[in-house]
C-alpha atoms as a PDB file:
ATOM      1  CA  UNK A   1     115.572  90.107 107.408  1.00  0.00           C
ATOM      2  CA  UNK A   2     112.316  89.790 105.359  1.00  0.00           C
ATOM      3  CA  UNK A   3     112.369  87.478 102.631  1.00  0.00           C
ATOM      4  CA  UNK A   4     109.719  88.410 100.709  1.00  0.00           C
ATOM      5  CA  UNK A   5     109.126  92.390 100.974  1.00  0.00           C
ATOM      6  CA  UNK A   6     105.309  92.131  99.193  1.00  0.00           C
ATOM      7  CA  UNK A   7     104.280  89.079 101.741  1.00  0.00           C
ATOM      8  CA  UNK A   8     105.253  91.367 104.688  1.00  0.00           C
ATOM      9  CA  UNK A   9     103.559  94.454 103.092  1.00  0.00           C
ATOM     10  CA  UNK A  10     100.395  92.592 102.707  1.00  0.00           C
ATOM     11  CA  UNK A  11     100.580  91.228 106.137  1.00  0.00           C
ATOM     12  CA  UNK A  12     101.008  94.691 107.706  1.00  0.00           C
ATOM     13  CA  UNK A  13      97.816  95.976 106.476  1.00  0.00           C
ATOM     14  CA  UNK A  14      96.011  93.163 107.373  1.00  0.00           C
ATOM     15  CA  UNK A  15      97.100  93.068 110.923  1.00  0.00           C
ATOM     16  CA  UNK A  16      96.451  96.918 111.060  1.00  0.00           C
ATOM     17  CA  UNK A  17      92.498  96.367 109.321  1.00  0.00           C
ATOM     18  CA  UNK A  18      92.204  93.803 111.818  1.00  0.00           C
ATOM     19  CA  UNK A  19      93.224  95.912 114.567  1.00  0.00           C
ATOM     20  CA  UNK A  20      90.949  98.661 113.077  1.00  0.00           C
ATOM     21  CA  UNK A  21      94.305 101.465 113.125  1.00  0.00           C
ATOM     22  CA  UNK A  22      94.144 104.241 111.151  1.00  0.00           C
ATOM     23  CA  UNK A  23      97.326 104.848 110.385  1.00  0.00           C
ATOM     24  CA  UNK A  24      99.827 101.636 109.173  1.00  0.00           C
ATOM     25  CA  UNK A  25     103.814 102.556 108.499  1.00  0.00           C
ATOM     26  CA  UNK A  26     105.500 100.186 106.188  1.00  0.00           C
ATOM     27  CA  UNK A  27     109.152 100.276 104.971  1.00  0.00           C
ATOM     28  CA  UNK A  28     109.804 101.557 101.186  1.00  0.00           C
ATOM     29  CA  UNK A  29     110.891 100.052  98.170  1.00  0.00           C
ATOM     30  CA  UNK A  30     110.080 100.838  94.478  1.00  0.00           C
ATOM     31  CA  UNK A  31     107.369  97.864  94.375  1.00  0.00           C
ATOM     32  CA  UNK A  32     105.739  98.879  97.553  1.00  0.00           C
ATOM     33  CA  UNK A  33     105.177 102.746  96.466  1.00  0.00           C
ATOM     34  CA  UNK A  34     103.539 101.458  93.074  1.00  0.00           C
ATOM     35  CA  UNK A  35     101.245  99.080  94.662  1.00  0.00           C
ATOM     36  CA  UNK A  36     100.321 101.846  97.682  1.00  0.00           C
ATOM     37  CA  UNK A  37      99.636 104.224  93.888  1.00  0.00           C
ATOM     38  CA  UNK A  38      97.079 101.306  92.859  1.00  0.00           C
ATOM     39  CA  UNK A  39      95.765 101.281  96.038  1.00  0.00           C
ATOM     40  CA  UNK A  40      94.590 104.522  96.354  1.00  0.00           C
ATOM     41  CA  UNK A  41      93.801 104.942  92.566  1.00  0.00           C
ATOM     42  CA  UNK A  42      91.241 101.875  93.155  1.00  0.00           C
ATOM     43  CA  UNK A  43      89.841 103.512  96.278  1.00  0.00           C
ATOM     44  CA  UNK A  44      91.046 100.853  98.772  1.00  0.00           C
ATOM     45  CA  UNK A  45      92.729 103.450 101.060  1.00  0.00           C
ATOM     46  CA  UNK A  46      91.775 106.609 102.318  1.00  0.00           C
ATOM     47  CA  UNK A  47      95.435 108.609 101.594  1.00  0.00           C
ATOM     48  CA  UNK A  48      99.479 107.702 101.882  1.00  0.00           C
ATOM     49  CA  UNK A  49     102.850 109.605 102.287  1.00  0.00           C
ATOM     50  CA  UNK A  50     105.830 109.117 101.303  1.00  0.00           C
ATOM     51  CA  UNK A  51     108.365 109.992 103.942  1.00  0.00           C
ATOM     52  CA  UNK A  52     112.466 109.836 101.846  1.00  0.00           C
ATOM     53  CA  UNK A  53     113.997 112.325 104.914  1.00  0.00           C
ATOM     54  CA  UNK A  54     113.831 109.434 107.590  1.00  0.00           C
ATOM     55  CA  UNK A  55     116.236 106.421 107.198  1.00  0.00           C
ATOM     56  CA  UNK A  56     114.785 104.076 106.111  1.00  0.00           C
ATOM     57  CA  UNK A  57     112.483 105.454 104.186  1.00  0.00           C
ATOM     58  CA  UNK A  58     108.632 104.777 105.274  1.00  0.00           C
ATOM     59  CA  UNK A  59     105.037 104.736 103.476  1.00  0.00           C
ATOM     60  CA  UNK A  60     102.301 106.068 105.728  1.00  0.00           C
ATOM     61  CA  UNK A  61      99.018 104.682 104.796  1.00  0.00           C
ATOM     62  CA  UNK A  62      96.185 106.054 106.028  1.00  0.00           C
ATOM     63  CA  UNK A  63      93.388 103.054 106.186  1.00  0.00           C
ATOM     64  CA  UNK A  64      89.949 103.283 104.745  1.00  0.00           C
ATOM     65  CA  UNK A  65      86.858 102.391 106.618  1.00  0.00           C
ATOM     66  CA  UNK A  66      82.991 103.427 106.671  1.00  0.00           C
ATOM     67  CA  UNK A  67      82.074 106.474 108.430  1.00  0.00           C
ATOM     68  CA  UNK A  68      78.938 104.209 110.190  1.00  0.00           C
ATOM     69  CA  UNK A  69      79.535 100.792 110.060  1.00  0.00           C
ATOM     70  CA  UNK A  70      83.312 100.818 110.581  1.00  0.00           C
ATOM     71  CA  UNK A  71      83.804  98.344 107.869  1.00  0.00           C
ATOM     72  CA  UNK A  72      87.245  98.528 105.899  1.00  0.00           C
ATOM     73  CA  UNK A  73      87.317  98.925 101.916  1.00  0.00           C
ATOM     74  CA  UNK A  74      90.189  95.742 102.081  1.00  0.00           C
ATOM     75  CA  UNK A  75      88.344  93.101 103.061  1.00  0.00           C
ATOM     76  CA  UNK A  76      91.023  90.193 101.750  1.00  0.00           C
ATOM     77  CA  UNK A  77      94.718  90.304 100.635  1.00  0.00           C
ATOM     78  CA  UNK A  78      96.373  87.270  99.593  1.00  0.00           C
ATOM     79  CA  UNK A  79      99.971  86.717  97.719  1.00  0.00           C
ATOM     80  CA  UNK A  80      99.890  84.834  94.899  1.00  0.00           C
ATOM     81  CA  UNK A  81     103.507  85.374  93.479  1.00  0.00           C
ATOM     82  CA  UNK A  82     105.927  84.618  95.585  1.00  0.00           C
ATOM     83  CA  UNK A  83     109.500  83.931  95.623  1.00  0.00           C
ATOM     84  CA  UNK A  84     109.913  80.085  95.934  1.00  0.00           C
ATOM     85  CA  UNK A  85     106.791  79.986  92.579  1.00  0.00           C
ATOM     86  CA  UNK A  86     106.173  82.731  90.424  1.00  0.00           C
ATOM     87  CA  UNK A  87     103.102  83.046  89.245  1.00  0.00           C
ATOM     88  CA  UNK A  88     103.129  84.493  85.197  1.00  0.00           C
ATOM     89  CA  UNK A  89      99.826  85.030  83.176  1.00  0.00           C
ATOM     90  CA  UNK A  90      99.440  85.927  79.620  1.00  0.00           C
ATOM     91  CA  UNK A  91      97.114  88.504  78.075  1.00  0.00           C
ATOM     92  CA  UNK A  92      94.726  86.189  77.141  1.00  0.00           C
ATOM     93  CA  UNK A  93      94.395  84.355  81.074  1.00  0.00           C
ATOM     94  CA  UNK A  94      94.233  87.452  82.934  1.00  0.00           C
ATOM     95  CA  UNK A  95      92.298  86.295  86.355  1.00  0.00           C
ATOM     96  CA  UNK A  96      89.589  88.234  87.121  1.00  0.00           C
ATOM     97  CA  UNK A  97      89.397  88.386  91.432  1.00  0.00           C
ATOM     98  CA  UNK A  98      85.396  88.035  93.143  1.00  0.00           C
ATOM     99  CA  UNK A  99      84.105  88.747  89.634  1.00  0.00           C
ATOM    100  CA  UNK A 100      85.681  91.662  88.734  1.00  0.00           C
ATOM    101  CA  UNK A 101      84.602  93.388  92.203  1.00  0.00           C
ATOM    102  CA  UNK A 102      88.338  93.064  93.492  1.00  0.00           C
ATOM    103  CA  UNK A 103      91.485  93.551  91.771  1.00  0.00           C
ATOM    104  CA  UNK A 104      94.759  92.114  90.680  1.00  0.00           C
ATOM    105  CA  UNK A 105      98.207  93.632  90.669  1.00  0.00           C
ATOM    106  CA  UNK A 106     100.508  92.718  88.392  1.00  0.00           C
ATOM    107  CA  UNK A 107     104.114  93.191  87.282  1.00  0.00           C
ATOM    108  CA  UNK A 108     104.352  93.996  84.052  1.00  0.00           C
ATOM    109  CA  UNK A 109     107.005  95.044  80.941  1.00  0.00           C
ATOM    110  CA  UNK A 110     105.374  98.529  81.147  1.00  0.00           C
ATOM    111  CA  UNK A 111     105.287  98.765  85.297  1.00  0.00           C
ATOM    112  CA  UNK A 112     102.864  97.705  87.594  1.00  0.00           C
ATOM    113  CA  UNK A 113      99.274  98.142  87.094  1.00  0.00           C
ATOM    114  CA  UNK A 114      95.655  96.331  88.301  1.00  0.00           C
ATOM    115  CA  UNK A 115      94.206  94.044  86.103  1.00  0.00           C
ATOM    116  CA  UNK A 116      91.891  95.585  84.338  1.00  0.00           C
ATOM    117  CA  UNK A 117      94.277  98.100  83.036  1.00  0.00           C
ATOM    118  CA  UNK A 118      96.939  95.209  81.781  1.00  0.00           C
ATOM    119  CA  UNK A 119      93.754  93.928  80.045  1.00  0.00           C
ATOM    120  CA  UNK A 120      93.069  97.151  78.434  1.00  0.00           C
ATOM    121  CA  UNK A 121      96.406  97.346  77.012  1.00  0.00           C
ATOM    122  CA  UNK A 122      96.447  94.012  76.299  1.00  0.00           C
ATOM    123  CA  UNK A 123      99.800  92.655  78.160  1.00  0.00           C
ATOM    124  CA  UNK A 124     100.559  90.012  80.701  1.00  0.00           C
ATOM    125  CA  UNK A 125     102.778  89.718  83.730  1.00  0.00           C
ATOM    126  CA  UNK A 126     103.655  88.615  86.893  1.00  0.00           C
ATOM    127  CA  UNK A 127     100.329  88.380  89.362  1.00  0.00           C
ATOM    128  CA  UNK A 128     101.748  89.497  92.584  1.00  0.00           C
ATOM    129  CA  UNK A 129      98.402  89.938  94.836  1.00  0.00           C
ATOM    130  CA  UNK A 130      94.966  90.181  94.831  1.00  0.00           C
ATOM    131  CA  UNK A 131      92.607  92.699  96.855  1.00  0.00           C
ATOM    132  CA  UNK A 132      89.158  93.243  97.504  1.00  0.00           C
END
C-alpha cells in the first residue's frame, strides 16, 4: 500500500530517467492524470495514454530525451507537499523553481495547474512538486 500516491509517481519517473526507459507505466488516479496533462503541456514528456480497459487503470508515459545527446527534459523532481506537512502558498508567495526555467504544480480551488498559470489568474494553492 502506497502512502503517498504523488511521492511514488515522482519516484517512478525518476527511476525510469535514470534508467534511460522509454516507456514508464504508473497506476491512475485523478491527481496523477492532471499532473501527466501539465507535463506534457510544459514539454517535459514526449506523449502519454491513458489505458481505463485494464484493471487498474494505468498511465503510459512515454519519456522525453534528446535525439543526440540522450539527455532527458526532467532533470529534477522533488515533493514538496506531502502528507505528514502540507505545504499552502498564497497568490502573492507563489515560488518560482530555477528561476522560472522549471515549474511548479499546484493544487488549486480551480484544479491543478503550473505556476505560472495560478499566477496569471492570480490564486494560490497547495504546492505539490516541482520539475525542471
Amino acid at each position: 500500500m502506497v502512502t503517498d500516491p504523488i511521492a511514488d509517481y515522482l519516484t517512478r519517473i525518476r527511476n525510469a530517467v535514470m534508467a534511460k526507459h522509454r516507456v514508464v507505466e504508473i497506476p491512475s488516479s485523478k491527481l496523477k492524470k492532471e499532473i501527466t496533462k501539465i507535463l506534457f503541456d510544459k514539454g517535459y514528456i514526449l506523449n502519454y495514454k491513458f489505458e481505463e480497459e485494464v484493471m487498474p487503470s494505468m498511465i503510459k508515459i512515454a519519456l522525453k530525451y534528446h535525439p543526440v545527446s540522450k539527455v532527458s527534459a526532467i532533470t529534477s523532481l522533488s515533493r514538496v507537499s506531502s502528507p505528514g506537512l502540507r505545504k499552502y502558498v498564497g497568490a502573492d508567495n507563489l515560488p518560482r523553481v530555477m528561476n522560472g526555467l522549471g515549474i511548479a504544480i499546484l493544487s488549486t480551488s480551480h484544479g491543478v495547474m503550473s505556476d505560472k498559470e495560478a499566477r496569471t489568474k492570480n490564486i494560490g494553492g497547495e504546492v505539490l512538486c516541482y520539475i525542471s
